[in-house]
Protein backbone atom coordinates (compact mmCIF):
# COMPACT_ATOMS: atom_id res chain seq x y z
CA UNK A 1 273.36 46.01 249.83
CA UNK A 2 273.48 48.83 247.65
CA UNK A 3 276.55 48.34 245.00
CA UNK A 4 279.13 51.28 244.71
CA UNK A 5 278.03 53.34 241.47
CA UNK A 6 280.02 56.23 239.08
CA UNK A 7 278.31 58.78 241.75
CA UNK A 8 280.04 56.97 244.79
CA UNK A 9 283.24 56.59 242.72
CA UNK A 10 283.83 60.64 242.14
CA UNK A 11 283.19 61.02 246.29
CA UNK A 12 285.62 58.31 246.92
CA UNK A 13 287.92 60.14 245.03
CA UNK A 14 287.67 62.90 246.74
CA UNK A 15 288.28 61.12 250.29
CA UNK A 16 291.52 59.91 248.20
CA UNK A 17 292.43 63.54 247.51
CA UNK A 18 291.76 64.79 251.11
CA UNK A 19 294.12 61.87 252.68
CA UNK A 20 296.72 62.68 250.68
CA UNK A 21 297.13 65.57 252.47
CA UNK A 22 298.13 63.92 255.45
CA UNK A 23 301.21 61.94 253.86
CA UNK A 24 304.01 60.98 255.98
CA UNK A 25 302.55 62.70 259.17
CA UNK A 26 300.01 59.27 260.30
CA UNK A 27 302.90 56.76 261.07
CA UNK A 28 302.12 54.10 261.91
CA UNK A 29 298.13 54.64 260.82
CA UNK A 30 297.11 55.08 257.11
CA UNK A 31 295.91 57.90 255.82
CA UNK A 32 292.18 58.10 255.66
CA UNK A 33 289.94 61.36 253.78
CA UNK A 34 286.06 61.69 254.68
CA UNK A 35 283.61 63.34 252.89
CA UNK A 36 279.98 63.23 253.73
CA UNK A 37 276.95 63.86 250.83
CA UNK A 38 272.81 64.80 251.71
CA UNK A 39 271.27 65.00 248.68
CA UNK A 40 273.84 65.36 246.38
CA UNK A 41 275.79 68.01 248.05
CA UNK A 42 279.08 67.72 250.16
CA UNK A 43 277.72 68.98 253.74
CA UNK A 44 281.50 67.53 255.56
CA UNK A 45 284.91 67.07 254.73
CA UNK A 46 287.70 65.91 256.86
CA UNK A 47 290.66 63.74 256.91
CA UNK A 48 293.30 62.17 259.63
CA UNK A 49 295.94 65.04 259.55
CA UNK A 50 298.62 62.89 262.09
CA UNK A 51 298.96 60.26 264.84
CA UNK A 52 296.61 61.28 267.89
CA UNK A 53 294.58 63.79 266.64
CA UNK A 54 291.11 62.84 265.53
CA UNK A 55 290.33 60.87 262.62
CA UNK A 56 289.04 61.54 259.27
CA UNK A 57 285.08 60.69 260.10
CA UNK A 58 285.49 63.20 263.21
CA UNK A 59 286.77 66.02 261.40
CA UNK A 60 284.12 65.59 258.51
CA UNK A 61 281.29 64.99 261.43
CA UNK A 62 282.80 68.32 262.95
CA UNK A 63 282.58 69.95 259.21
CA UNK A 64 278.91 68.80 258.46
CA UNK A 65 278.05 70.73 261.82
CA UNK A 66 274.77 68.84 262.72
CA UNK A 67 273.76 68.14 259.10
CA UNK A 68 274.63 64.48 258.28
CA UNK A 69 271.60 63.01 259.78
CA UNK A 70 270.25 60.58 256.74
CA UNK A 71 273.95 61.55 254.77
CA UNK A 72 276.17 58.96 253.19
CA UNK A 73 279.90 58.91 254.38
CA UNK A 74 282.87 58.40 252.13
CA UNK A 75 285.74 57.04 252.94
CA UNK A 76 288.68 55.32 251.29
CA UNK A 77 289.03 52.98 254.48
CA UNK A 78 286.82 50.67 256.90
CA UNK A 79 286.02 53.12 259.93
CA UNK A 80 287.44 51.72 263.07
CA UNK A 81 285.95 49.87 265.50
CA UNK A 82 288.68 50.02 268.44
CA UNK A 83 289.91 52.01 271.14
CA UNK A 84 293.04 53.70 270.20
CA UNK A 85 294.50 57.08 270.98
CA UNK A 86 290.92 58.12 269.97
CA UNK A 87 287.48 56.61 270.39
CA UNK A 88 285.84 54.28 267.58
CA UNK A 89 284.78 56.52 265.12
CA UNK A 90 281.69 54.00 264.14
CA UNK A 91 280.35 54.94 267.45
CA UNK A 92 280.55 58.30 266.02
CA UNK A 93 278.96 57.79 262.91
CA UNK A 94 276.18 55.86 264.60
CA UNK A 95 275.16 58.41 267.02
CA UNK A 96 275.25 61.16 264.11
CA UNK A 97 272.65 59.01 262.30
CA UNK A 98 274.35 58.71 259.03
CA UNK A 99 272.19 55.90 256.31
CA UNK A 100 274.74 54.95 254.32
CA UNK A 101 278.55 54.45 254.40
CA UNK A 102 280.80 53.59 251.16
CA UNK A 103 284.34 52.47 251.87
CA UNK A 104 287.31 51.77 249.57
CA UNK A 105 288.38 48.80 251.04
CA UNK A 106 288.48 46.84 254.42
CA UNK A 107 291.15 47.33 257.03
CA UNK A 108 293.44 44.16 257.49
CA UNK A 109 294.39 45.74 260.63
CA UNK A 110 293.70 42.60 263.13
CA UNK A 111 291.81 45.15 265.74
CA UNK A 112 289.43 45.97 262.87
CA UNK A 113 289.60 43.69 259.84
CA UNK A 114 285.60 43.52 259.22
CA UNK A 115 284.64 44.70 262.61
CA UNK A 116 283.95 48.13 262.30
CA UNK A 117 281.40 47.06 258.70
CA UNK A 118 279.38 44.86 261.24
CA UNK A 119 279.27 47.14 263.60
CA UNK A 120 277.44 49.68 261.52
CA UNK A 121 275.43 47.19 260.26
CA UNK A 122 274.42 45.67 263.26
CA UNK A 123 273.08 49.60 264.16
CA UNK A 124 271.28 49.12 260.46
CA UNK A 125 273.70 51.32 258.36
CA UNK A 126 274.14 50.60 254.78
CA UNK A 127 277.83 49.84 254.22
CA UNK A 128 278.76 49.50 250.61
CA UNK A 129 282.56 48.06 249.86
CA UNK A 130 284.86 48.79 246.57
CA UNK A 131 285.41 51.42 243.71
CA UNK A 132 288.78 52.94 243.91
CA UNK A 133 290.11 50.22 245.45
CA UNK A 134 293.38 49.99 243.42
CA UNK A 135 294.13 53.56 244.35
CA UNK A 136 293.53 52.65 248.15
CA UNK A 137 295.62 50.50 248.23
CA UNK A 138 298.49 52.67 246.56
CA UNK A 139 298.11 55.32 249.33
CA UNK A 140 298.59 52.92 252.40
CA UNK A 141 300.49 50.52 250.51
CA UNK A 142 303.23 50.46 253.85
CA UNK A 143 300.38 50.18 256.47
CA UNK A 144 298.09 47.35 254.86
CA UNK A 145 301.38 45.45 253.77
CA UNK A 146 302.48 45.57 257.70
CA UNK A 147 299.35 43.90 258.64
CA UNK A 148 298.86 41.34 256.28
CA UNK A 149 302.62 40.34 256.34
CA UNK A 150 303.57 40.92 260.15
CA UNK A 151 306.46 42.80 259.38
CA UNK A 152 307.33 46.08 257.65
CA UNK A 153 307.23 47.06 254.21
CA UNK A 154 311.32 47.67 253.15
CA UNK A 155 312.22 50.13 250.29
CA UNK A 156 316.10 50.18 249.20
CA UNK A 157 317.34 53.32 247.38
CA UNK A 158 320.27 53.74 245.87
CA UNK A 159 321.95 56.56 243.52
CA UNK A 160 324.63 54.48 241.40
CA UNK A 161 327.04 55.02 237.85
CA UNK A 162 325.80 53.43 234.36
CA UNK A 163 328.16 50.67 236.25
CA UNK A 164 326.94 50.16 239.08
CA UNK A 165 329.09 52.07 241.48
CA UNK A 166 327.70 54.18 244.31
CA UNK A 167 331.45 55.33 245.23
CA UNK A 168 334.85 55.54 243.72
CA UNK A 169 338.06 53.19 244.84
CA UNK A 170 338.69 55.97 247.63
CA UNK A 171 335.54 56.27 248.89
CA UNK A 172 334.12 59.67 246.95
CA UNK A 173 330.43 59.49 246.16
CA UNK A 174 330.12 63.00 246.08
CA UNK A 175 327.97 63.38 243.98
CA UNK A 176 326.75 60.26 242.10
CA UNK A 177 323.34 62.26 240.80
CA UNK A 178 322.38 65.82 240.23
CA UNK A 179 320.92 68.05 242.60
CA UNK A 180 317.28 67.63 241.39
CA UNK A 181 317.62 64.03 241.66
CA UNK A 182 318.93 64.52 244.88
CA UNK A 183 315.66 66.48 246.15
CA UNK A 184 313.67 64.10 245.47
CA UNK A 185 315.21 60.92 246.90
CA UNK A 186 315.11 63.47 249.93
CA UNK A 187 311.50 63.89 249.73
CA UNK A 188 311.37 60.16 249.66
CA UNK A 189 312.23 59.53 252.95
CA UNK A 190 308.92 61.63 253.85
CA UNK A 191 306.87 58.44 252.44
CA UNK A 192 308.30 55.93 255.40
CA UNK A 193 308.28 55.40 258.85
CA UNK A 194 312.04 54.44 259.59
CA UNK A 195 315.27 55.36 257.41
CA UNK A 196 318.54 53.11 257.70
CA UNK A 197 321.88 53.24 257.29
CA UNK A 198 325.05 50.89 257.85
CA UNK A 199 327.67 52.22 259.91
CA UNK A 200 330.03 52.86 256.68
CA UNK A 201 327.82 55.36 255.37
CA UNK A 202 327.52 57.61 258.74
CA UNK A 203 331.35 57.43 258.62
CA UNK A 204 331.69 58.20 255.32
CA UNK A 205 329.05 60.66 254.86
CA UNK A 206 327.76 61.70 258.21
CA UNK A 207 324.73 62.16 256.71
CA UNK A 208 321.62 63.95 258.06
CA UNK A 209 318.74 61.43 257.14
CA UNK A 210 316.34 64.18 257.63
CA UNK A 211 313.44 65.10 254.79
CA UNK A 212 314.01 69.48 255.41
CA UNK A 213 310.78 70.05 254.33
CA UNK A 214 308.66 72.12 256.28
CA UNK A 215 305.68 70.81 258.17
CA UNK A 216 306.80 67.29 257.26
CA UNK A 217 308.48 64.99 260.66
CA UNK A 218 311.97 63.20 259.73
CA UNK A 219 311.36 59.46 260.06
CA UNK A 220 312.89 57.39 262.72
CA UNK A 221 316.85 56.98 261.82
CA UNK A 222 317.86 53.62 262.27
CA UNK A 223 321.67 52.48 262.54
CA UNK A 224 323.40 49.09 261.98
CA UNK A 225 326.53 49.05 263.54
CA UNK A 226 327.91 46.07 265.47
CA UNK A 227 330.69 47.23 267.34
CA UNK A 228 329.56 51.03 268.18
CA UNK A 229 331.64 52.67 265.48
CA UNK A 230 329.20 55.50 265.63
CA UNK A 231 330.70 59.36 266.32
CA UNK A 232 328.93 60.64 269.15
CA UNK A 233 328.56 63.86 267.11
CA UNK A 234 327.25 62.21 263.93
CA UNK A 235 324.28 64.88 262.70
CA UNK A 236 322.11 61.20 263.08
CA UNK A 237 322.69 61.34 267.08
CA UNK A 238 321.46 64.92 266.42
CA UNK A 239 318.23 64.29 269.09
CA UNK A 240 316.76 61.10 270.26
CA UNK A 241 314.58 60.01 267.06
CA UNK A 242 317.45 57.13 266.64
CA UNK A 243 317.51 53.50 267.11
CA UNK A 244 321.01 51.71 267.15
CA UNK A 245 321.48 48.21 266.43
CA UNK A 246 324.36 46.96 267.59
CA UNK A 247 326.17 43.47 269.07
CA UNK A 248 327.85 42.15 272.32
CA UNK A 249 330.84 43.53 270.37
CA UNK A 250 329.96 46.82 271.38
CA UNK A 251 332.23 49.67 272.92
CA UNK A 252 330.56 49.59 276.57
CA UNK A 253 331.74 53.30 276.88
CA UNK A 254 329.92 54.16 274.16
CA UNK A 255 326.88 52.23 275.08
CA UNK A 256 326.59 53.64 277.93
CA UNK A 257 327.23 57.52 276.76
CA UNK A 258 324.52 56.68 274.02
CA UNK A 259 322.04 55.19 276.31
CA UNK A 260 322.11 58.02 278.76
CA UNK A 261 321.34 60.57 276.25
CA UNK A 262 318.54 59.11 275.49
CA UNK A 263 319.40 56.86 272.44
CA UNK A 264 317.63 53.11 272.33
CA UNK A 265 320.34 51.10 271.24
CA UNK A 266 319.25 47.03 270.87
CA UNK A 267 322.14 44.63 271.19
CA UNK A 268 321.72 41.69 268.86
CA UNK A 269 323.05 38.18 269.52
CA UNK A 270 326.17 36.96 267.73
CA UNK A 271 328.99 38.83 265.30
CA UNK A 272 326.60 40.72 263.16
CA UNK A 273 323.35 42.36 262.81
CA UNK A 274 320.77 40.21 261.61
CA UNK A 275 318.39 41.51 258.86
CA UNK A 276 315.55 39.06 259.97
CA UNK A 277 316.27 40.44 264.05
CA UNK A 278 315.97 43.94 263.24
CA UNK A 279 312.62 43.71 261.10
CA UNK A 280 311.25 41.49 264.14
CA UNK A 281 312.23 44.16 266.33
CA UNK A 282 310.39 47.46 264.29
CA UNK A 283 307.37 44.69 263.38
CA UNK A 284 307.54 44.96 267.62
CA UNK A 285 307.72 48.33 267.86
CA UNK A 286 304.68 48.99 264.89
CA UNK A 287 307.53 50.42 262.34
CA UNK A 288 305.23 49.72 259.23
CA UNK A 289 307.90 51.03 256.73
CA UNK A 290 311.74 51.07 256.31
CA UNK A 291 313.29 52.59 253.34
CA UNK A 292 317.21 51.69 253.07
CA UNK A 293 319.47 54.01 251.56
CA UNK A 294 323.04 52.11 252.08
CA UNK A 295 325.74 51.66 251.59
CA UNK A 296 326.47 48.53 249.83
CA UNK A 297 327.31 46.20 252.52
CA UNK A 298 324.00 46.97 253.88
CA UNK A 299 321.94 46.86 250.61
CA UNK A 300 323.06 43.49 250.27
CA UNK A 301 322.37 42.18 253.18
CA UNK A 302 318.86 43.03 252.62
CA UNK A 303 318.85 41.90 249.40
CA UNK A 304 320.35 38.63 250.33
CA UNK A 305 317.78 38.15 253.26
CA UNK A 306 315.08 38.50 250.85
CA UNK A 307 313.29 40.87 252.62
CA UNK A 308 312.81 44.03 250.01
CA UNK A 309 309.72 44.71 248.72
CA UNK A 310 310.45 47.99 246.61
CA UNK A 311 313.41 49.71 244.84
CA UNK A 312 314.47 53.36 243.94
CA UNK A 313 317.37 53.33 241.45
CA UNK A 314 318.77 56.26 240.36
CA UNK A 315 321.23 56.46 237.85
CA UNK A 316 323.56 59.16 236.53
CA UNK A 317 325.23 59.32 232.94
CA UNK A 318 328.86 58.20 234.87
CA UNK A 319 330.99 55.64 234.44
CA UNK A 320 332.98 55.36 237.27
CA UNK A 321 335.13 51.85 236.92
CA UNK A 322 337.65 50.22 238.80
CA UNK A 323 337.58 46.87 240.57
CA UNK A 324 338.12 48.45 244.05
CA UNK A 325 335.48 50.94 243.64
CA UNK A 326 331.91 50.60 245.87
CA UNK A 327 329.22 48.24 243.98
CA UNK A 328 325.65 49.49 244.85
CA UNK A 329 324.74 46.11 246.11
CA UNK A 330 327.23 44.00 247.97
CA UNK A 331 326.49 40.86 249.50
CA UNK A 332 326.39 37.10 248.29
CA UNK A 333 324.44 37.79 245.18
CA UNK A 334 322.53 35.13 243.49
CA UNK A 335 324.41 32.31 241.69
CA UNK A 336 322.76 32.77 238.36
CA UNK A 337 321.33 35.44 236.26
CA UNK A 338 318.17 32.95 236.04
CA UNK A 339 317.99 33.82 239.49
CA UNK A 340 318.40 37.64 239.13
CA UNK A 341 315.82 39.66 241.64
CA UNK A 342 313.25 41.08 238.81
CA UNK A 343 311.44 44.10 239.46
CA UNK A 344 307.46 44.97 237.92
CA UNK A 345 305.40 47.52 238.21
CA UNK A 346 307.79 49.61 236.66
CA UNK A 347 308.10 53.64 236.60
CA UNK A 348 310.68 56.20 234.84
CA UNK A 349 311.35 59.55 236.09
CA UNK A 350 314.26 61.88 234.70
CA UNK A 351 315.79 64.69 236.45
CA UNK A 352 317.60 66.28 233.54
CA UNK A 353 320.28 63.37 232.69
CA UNK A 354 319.85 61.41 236.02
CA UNK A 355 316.64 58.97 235.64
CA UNK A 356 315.15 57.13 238.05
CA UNK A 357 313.99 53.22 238.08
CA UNK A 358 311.40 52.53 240.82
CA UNK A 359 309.48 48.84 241.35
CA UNK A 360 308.36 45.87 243.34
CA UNK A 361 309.90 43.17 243.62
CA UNK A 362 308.92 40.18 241.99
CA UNK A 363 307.57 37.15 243.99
């Protein structure tokens, strides 16, 4: 097997660049860039530009227009080997005769994990494996930690005071950061799946949850709310990309008004909505990210459960005080600052005199 050299690395690269293209419009498949080289010139480009239409090798087969015969294919992910919405694309790459292909990384996926390397090597392509591989993994960081965790990746965000408040003693959060800051927790949401909420903040707030940028879809809203607090003219009830979890505590009135317009609403056993439930139900579903914006109540819970995996802090020169005023993470807490959630992987933004804290959380 021929080992991935500085050549291969710049045309991975470039497979990197083209699937970046394609962010937040693949849900709930990664983003994948092709490019396809005969004798050291690009003859193909292509990548996945959303869910159903055809994938990355296609469009760069398409591009190479009867001119990859002998080429080597780049691409920052195993091809796949299964029928989904679209054919295999090693089939593909078989019958256009390509020598070589040089991936990133393999897909964990379960319905390819492997299958689609022996496939092309059982038809006597070269497949070649690494180089780039960090940055790989970066891109589809949500979709390969879905498959090699069974559940999906969570993100909490929060915009708090230099205490730690996300809302004064009467409720007013408006506005904890600056507009800039703002923006880009916005443009966030465009990097996940699914965006939640607790039922405090639509009543507070009656937020939008939408990213209002052109070209890019709004993620799938997702509401906790155990009794059916919810107004049925809340801008989240706005069209049918909604998913309510609620409890046997429900308003049956409003159940059923919600239900007939369209709106899946799960009802959860017991008092409360259950972190652990509603992650089983979007790992069901193939919901490979969730990023949680609030409120506090709702941030803890997920804290609590244990089940975050990345944070987005943003913090404004404020101090807001008061004993009665909203805490950006509410909950049980831990019992010690020993046992403090840590983050790593650490990065700074500022936006003017808001900055913004993002990491993993430590295991």
């Amino acid at each position: 097997m021929q080992k991935v050299n500085a050549r291969d690395v710049g045309y991975l690269k470039d497979a990197l660049a083209l699937a970046k293209k394609a962010r937040g419009q693949t849900f709930p498949n990664p983003m994948v860039g092709a490019v396809i080289v005969k004798n050291g010139r690009i003859v193909g480009r292509g990548y996945h530009h959303k869910v159903g239409a055809p994938h990355a090798e296609i469009n760069a087969l398409k591009a190479a227009a009867g001119k990859a015969r002998d080429a080597t294919l780049y691409l920052n992910l195993e091809p796949c080997s299964h029928w989904g919405k679209t054919p295999p694309c090693v089939d593909a790459i078989i019958r256009a005769k390509i020598k070589r292909v040089v991936c990133c990384m393999r897909d964990p996926n379960p319905q390819v994990s492997g299958a689609g390397i022996r496939h092309l090597r059982r038809a006597n392509i070269e497949v070649s494996i690494g180089g780039c591989s960090a940055e790989a993994e970066a891109l589809n960081e949500s979709f390969l930690f879905f498959h090699r965790n069974r559940r999906p990746f969570v993100a909490i965000k929060f915009a708090a005071s230099l205490d730690g408040k996300i809302a004064t003693h009467s409720g007013d959060s408006r506005w904890i950061t600056n507009e800039r800051a703002r923006a880009y927790a916005r443009a966030l949401r465009s990097e996940y799946q699914a965006i939640l909420v607790g039922i405090n903040t639509v009543l507070r707030d009656d937020p939008h949850l939408g990213v209002r940028i052109k070209g890019r879809p709004d993620p799938l809203r997702i509401i906790l709310d155990s009794t059916l607090k919810i107004p049925l003219k809340s801008k989240v009830l706005r069209d049918t990309n909604v998913l309510v979890f609620t409890t046997k505590r429900a308003d049956k009135v409003k159940y059923k008004k919600l239900t007939a317009a369209g709106i899946e609403v799960v009802t959860c056993a017991g008092v409360s909505v259950p972190v652990r439930t509603v992650l089983k139900e979007l790992t069901r579903c193939g919901i490979v990210s969730v990023f949680v914006e609030g409120g506090g109540a709702t941030l803890g819970n997920f804290v609590d459960s244990g089940f975050v995996d990345k944070a987005y802090v943003f913090q404004s020169p404020i101090i807001v005080g008061g004993e009665k005023a909203i805490s950006a993470i509410g909950g049980r807490g831990v019992d010690s600052v020993r046992n403090a959630l840590r983050l790593t992987r650490i990065l700074h933004k500022t936006f003017g005199d808001n900055t913004l804290i993002s990491g993993y959380l430590k295991r």
